[in-house]
Protein backbone atom coordinates (compact mmCIF):
# COMPACT_ATOMS: atom_id res chain seq x y z
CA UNK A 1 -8.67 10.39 28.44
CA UNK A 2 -5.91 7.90 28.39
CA UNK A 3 -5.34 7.71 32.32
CA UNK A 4 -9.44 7.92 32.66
CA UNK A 5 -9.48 4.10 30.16
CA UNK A 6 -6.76 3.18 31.94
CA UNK A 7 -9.01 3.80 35.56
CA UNK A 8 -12.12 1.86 33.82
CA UNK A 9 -9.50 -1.67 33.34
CA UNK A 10 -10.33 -4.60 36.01
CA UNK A 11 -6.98 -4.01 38.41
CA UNK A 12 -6.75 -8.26 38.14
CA UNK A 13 -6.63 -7.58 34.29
CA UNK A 14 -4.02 -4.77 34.88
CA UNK A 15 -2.11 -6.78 37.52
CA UNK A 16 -2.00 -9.60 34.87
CA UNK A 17 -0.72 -7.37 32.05
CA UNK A 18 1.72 -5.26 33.98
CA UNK A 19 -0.49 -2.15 33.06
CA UNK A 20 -0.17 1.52 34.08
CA UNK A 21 -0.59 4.85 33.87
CA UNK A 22 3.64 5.32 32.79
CA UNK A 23 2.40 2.01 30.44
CA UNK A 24 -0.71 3.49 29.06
CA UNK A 25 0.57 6.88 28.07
CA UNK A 26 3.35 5.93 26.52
CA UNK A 27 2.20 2.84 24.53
CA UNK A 28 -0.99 5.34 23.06
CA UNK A 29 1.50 7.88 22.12
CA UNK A 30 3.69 5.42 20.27
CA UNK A 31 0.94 4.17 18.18
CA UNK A 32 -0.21 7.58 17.78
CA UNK A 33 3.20 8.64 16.16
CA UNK A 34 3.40 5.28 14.50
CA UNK A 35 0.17 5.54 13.14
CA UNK A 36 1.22 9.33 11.74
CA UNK A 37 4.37 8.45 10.79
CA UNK A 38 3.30 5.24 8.76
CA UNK A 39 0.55 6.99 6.67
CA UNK A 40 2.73 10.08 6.44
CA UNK A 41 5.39 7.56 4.44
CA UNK A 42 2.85 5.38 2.89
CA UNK A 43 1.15 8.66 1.19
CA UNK A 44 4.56 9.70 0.17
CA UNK A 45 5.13 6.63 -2.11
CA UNK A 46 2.02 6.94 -3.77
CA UNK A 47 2.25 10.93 -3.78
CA UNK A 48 5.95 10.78 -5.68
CA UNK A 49 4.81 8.17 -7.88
CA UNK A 50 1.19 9.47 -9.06
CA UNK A 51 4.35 12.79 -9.78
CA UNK A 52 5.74 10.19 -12.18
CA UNK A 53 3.19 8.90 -13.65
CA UNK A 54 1.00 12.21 -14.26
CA UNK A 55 3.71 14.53 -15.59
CA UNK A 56 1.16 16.99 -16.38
CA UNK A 57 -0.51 17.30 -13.15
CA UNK A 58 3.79 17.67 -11.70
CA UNK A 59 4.07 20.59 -13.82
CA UNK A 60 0.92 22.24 -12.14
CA UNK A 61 2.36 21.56 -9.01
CA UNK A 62 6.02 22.80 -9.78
CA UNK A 63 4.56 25.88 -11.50
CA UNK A 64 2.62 26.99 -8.51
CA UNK A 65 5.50 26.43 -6.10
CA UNK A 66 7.90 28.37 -8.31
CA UNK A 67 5.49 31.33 -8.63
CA UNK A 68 4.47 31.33 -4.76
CA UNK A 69 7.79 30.38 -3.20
CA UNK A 70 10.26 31.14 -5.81
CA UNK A 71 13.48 29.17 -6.37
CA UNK A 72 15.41 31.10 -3.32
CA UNK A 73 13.49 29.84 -0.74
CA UNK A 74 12.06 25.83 0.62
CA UNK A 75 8.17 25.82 1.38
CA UNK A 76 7.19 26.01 4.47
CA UNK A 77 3.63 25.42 6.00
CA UNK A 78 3.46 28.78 6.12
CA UNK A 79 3.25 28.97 2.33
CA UNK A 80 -0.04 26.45 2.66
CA UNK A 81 -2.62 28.16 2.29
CA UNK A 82 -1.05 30.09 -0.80
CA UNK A 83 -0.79 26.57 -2.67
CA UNK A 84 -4.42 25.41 -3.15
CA UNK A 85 -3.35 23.25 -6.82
CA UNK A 86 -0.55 21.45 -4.45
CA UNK A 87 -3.00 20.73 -1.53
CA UNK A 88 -5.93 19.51 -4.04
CA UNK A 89 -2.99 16.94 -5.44
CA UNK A 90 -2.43 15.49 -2.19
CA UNK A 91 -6.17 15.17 -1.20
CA UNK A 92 -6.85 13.28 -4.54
CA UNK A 93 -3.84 11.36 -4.01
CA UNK A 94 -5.15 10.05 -0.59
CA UNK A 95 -8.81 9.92 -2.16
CA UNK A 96 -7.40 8.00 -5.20
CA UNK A 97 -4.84 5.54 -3.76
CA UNK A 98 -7.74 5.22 -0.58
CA UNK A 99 -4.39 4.05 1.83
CA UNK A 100 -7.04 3.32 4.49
CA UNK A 101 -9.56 1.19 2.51
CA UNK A 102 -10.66 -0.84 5.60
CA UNK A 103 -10.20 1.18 8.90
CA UNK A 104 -10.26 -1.11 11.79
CA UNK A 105 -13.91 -2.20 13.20
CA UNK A 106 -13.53 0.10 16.37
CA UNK A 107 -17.28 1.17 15.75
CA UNK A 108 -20.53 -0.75 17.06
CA UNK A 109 -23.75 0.00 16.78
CA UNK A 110 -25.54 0.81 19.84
CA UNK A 111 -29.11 -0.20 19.64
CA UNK A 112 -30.87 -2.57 17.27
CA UNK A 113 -31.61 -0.42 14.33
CA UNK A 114 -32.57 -0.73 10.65
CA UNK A 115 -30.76 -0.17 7.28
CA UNK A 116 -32.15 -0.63 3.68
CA UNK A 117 -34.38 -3.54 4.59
CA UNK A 118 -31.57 -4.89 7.12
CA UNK A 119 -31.81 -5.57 10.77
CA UNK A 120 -28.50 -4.95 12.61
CA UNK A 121 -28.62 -5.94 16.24
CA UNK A 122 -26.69 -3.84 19.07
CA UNK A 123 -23.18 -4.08 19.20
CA UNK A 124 -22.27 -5.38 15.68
CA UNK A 125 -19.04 -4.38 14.71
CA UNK A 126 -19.42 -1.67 12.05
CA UNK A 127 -16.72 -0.95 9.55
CA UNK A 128 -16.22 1.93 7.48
CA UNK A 129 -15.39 0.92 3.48
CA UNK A 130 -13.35 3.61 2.40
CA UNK A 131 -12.52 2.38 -1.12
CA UNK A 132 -16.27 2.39 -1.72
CA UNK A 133 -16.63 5.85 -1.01
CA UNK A 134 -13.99 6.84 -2.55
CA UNK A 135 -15.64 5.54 -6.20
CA UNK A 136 -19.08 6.22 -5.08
CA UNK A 137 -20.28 7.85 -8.59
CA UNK A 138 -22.83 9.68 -6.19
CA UNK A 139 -20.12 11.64 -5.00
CA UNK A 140 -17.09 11.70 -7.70
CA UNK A 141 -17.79 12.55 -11.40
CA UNK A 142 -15.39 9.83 -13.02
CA UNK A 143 -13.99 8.69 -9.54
CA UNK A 144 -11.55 5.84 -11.47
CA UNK A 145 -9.64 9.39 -13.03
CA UNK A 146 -7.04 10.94 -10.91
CA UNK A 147 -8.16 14.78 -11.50
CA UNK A 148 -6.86 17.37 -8.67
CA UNK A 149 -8.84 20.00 -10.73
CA UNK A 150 -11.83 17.86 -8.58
CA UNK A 151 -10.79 19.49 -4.74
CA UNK A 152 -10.75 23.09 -6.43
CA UNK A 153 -13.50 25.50 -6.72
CA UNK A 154 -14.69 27.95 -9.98
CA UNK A 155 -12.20 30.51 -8.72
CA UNK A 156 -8.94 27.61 -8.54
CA UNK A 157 -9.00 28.23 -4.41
CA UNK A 158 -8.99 24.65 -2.34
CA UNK A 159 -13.45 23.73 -1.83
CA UNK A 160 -14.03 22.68 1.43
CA UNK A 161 -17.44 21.46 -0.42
CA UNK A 162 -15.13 18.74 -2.00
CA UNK A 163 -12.67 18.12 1.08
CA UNK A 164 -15.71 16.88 2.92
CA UNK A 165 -16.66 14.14 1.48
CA UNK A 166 -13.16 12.59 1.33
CA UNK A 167 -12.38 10.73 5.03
CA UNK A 168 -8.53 8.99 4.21
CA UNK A 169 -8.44 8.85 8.04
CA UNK A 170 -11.40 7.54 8.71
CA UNK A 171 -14.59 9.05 10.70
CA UNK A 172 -15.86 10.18 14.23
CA UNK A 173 -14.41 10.04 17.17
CA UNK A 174 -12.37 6.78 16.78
CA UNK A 175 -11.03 8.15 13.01
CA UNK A 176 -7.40 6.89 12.92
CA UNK A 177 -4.96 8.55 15.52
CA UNK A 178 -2.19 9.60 13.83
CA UNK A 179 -4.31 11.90 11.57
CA UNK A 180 -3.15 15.83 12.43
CA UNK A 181 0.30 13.74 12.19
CA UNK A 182 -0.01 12.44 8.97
CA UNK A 183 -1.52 15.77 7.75
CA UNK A 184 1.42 17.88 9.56
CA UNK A 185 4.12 15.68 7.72
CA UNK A 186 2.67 15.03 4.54
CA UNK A 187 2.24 18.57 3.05
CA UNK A 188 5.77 20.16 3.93
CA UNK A 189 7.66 16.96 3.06
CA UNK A 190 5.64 16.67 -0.31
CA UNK A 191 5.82 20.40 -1.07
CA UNK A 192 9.73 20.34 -0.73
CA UNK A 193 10.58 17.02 -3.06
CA UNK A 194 8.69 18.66 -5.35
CA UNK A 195 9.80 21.96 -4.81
CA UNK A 196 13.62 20.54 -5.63
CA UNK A 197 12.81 17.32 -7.71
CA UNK A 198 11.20 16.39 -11.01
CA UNK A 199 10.27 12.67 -11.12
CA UNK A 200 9.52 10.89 -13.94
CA UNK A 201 9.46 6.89 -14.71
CA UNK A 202 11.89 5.34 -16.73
CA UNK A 203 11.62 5.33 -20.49
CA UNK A 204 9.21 2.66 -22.05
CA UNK A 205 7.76 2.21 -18.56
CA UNK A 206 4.23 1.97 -17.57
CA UNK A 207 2.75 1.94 -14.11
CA UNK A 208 -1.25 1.06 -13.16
CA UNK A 209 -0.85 2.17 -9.67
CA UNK A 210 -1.45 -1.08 -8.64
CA UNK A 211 -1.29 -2.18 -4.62
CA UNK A 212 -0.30 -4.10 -2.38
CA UNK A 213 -3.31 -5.18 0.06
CA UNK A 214 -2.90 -5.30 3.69
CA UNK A 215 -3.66 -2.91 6.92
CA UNK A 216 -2.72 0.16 4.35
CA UNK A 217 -2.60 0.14 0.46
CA UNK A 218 0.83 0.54 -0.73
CA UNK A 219 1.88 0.48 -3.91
CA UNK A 220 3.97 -1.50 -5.39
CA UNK A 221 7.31 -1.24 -5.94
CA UNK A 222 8.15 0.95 -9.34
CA UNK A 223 11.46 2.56 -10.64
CA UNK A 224 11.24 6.11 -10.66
CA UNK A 225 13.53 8.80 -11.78
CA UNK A 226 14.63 11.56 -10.10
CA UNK A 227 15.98 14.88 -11.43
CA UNK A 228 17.44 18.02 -9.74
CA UNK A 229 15.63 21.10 -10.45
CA UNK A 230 18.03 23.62 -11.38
């Protein structure tokens, strides 16, 4: 796919930018490793810190790694699939924070079309609002509340029901790159600070999760504590 776009680019245009194949390849899988990498870290600041501020929720998440992988051992993807209360925090973690509010405007429509009483004429930029969906009270009960207990089913197991209608990387076939990435890094990383790690925020302090605005929501910066787990 990458050498097939890089086929369909005017070879003045290429000349011009000093673009090929060797160029193509490697500048796509940069940004697709950046673009893993960088959500993989920003969902780790909000992941450790939603840890701090919801101690309850932390001791959920430290019980069912001591009962499934036992203090002997590090988890492993392996043990996944065996977590479902440590897999429903991170997907209301990335539904909560909404990292991706505003994906880029890589979508267009294709015809002139109608929606809710609007005309939209062919090729205007679409963009995907995120944040919306993610408190759309059509598809969260109380989406404002940070509840994991929301991505499990009646019998505690992860609901794919749930998983579905949460999109932190975006949608289609232009959804953000660096997704599987993100997804691969996220859960181990997570699953071992916690595994080894209780954090907590510093006594008499308060957070709101508040965020910094830009191309990803981060949050902003917050003492936390961090204790060994004997």
């Amino acid at each position: 796919y990458l050498l097939a776009a890089n086929n369909d680019i005017d070879e003045e245009v290429k000349a011009k930018l000093a673009i090929g194949e060797k160029e193509v390849v490697v500048g796509s899988l940069t940004q697709v490793a950046g673009a893993g990498g960088g959500v993989g870290a920003f969902a780790m600041r909000w992941a450790l810190l939603y840890l701090a501020a919801f101690p309850r929720y932390q001791a959920r998440v430290h019980a069912e790694l001591d009962r499934v992988v036992g203090r002997q051992q590090v988890p492993l993807n392996c043990h996944k699939n065996q977590l479902p209360y440590t897999q429903a925090f991170i997907a209301e973690v990335l539904r909560h924070c909404s990292i991706t509010s505003m994906p880029a405007a890589n979508y267009a429509t294709s015809k002139d079309t109608m929606l809710d009483g609007y005309f939209i004429a062919a090729g205007t930029p679409l963009v995907i609002n995120n944040y919306s969906l993610t408190r759309d009270e059509t598809l969260w009960q109380d989406p404002d509340a940070f509840m994991p207990e929301r991505f499990l089913d009646d019998n505690g197991e992860l609901s794919k029901k749930q998983l579905g209608k949460s999109f932190p990387f975006g949608l289609g076939q232009r959804r953000c790159l660096g997704e599987h990435l993100g997804k691969y890094i996220i859960h181990p990383v997570f699953a071992q600070l916690a595994h080894q790690f209780k954090f907590s925020l510093p006594a008499g302090q308060h957070t709101d999760l508040k965020a910094i605005s830009g191309v990803f929501l981060v949050p902003e910066t917050v003492q936390i504590c961090v204790q060994y787990r004997h």
